[in-house]
N, C-alpha and C. Protein backbone atom coordinates (compact mmCIF):
# COMPACT_ATOMS: atom_id res chain seq x y z
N UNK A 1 19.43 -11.16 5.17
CA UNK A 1 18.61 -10.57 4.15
C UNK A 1 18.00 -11.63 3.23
N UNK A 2 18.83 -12.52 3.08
CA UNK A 2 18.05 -13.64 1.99
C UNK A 2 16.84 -14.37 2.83
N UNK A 3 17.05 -14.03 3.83
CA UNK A 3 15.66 -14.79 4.69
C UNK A 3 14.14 -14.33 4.48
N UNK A 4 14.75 -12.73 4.33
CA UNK A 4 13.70 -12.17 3.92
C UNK A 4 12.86 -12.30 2.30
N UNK A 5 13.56 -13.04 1.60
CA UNK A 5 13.20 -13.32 0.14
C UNK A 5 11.41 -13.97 0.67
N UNK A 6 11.74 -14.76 1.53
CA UNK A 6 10.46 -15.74 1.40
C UNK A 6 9.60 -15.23 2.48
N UNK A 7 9.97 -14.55 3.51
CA UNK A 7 9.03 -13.92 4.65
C UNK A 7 9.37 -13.46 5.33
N UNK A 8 8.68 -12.33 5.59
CA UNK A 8 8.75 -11.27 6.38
C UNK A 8 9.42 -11.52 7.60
N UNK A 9 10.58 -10.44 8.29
CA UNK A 9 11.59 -10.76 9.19
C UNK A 9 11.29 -9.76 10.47
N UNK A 10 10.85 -9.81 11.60
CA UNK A 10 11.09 -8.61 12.81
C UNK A 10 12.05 -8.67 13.19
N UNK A 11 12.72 -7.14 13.26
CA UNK A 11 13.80 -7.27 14.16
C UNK A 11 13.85 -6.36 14.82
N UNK A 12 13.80 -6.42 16.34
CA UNK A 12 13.58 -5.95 17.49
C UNK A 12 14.56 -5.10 18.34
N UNK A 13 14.86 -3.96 17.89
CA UNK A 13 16.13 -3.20 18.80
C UNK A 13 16.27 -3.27 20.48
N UNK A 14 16.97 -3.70 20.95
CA UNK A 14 17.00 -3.32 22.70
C UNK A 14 16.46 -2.15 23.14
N UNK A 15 16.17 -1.21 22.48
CA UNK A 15 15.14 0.16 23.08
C UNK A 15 13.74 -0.06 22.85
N UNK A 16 13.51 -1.64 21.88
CA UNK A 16 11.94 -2.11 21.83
C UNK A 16 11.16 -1.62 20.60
N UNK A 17 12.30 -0.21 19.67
CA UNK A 17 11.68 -0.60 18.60
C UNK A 17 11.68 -1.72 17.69
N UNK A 18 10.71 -1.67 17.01
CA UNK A 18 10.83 -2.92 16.30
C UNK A 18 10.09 -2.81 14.72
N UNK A 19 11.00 -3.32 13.42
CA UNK A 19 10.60 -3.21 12.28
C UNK A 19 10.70 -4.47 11.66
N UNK A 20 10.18 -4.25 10.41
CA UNK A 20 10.34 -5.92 9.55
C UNK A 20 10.94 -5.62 8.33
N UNK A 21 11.84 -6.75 7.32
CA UNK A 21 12.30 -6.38 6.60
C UNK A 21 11.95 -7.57 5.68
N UNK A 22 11.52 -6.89 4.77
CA UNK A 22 10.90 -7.86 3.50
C UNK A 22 10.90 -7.42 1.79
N UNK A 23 10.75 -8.52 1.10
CA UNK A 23 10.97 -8.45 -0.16
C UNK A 23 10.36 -6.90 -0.55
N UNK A 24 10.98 -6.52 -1.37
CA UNK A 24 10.05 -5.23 -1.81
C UNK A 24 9.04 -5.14 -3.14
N UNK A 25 9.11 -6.35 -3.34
CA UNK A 25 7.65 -6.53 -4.30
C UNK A 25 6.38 -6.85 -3.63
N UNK A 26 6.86 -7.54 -2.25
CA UNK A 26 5.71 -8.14 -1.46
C UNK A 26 5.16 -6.59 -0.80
N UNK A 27 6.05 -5.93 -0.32
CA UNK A 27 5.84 -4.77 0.34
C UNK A 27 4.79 -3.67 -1.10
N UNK A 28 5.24 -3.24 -2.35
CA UNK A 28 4.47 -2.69 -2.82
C UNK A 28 3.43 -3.27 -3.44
N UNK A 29 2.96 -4.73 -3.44
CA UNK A 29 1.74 -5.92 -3.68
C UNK A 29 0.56 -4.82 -2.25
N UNK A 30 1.17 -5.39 -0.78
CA UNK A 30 0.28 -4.70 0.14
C UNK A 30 0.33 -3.55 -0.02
N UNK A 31 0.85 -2.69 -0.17
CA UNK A 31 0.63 -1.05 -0.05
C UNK A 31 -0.62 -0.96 -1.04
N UNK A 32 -0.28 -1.75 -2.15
CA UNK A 32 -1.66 -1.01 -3.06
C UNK A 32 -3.09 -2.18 -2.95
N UNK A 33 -2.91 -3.27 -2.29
CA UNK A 33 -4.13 -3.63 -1.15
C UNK A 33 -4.50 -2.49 -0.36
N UNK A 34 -3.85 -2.13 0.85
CA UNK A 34 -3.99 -1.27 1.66
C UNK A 34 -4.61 -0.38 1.28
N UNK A 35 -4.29 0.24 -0.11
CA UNK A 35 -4.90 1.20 -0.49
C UNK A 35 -6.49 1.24 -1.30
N UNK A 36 -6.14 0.18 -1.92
CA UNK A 36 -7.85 -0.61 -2.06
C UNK A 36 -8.86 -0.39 -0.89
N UNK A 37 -8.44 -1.22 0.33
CA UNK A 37 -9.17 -1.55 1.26
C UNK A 37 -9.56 0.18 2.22
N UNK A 38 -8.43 0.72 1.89
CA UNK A 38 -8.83 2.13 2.17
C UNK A 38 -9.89 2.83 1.32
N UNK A 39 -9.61 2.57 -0.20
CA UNK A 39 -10.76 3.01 -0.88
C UNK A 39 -12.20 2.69 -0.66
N UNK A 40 -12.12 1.14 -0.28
CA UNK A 40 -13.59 0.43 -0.51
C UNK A 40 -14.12 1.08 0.82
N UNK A 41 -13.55 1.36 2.36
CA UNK A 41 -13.88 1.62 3.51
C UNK A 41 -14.56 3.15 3.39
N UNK A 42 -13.46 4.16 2.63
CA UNK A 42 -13.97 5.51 2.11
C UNK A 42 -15.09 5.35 1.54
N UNK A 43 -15.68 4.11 0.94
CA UNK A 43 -16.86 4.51 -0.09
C UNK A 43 -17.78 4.28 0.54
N UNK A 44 -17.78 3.37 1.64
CA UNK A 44 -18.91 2.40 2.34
C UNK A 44 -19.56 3.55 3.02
N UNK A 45 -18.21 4.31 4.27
CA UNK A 45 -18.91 5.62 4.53
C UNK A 45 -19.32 6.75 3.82
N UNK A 46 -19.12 7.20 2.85
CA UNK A 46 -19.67 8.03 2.05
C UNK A 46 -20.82 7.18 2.11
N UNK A 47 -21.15 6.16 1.34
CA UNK A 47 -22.57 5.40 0.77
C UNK A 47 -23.71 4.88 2.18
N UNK A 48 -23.04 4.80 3.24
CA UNK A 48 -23.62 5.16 4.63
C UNK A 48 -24.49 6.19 4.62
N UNK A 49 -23.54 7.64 4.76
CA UNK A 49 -23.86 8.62 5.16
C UNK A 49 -24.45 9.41 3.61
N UNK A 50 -24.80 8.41 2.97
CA UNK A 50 -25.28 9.14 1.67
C UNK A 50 -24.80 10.58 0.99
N UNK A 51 -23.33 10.05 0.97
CA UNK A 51 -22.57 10.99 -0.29
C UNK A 51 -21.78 9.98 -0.93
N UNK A 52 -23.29 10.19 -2.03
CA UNK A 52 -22.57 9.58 -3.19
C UNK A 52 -23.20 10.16 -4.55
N UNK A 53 -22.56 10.17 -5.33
CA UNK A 53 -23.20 10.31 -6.55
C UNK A 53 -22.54 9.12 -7.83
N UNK A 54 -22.96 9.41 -8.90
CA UNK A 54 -22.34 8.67 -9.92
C UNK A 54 -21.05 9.27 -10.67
N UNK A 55 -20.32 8.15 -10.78
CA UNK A 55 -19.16 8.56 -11.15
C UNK A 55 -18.69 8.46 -12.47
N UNK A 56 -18.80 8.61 -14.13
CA UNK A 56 -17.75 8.13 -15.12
C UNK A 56 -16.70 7.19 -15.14
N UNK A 57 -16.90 6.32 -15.76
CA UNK A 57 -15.75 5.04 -15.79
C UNK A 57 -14.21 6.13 -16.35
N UNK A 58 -14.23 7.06 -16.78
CA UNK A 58 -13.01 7.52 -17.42
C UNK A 58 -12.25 8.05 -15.59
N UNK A 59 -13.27 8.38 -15.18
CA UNK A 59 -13.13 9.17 -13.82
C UNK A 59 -12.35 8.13 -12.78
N UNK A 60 -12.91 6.96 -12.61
CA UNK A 60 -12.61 5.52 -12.29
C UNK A 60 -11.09 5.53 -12.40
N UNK A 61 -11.08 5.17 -13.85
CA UNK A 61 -10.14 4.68 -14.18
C UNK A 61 -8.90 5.61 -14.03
N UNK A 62 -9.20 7.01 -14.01
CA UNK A 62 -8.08 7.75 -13.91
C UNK A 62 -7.60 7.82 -12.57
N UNK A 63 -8.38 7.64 -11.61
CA UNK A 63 -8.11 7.67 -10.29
C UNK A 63 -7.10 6.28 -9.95
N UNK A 64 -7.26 5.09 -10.49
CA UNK A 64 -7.15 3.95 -10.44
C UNK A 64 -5.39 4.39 -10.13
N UNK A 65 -5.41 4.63 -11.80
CA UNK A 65 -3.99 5.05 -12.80
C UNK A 65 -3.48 6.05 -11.43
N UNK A 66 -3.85 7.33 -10.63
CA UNK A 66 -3.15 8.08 -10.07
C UNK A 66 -2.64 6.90 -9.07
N UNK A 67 -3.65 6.39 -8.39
CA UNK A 67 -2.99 5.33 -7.23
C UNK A 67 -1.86 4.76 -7.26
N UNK A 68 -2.09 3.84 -8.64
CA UNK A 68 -0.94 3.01 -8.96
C UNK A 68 0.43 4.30 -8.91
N UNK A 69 0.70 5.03 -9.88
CA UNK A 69 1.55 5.75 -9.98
C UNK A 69 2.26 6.04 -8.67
N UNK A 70 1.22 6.56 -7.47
CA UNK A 70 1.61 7.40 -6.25
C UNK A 70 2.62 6.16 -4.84
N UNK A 71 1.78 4.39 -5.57
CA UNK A 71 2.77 3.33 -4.92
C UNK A 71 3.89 3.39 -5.40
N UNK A 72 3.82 3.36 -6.58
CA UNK A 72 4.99 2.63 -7.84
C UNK A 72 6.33 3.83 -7.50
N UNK A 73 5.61 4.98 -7.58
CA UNK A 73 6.65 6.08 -6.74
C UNK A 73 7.68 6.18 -5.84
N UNK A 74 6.85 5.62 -4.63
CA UNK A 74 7.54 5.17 -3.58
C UNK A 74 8.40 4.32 -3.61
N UNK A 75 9.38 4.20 -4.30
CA UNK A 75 10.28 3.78 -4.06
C UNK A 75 11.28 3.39 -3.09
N UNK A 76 11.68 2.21 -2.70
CA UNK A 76 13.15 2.65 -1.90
C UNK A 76 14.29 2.43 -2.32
N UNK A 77 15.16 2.99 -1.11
CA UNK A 77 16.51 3.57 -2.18
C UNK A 77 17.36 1.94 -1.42
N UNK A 78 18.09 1.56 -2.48
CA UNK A 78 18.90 0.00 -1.98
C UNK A 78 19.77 0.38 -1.62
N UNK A 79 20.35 -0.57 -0.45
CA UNK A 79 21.48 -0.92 0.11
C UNK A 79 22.31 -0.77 -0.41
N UNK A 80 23.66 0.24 -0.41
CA UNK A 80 24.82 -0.09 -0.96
C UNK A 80 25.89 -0.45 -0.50
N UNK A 81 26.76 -1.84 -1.22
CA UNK A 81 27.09 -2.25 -0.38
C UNK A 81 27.52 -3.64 -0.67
């Protein structure tokens, strides 16, 4: 586990699944990238396919605020132990 402090670890079960185990600040840093890059991709197609309109910065910003909240949420539950 301390390996994982500095970078990301796969570990590969004999049935071939396979997961990674990493810091969990690094993990909720990308989730709310991810979720950026999901936003900016949502807008491009909307602004493609011309649905768009103008939005209120209060509107913005509240959406911003739900995002954050809906990572910060996700929590996981620690090892006990």
């Amino acid at each position: 586990m301390e390996a994982a402090r500095a970078q990301p670890i796969k570990i590969t079960r004999k049935s071939g699944e396979a997961f990674v185990l990493m810091n969990a600040e690094e993990f909720e840093s990308l989730q709310m990238e991810l979720a950026g890059l999901r936003g900016v991709a949502s807008g491009l197609s909307d602004l493609a396919q011309g649905r768009i309109r103008k939005a209120p910065p209060e509107t913005t910003q509240s959406a911003i605020a739900k995002a954050k909240a809906r990572v910060k949420g996700k929590r996981s539950k620690k090892a006990v132990g």
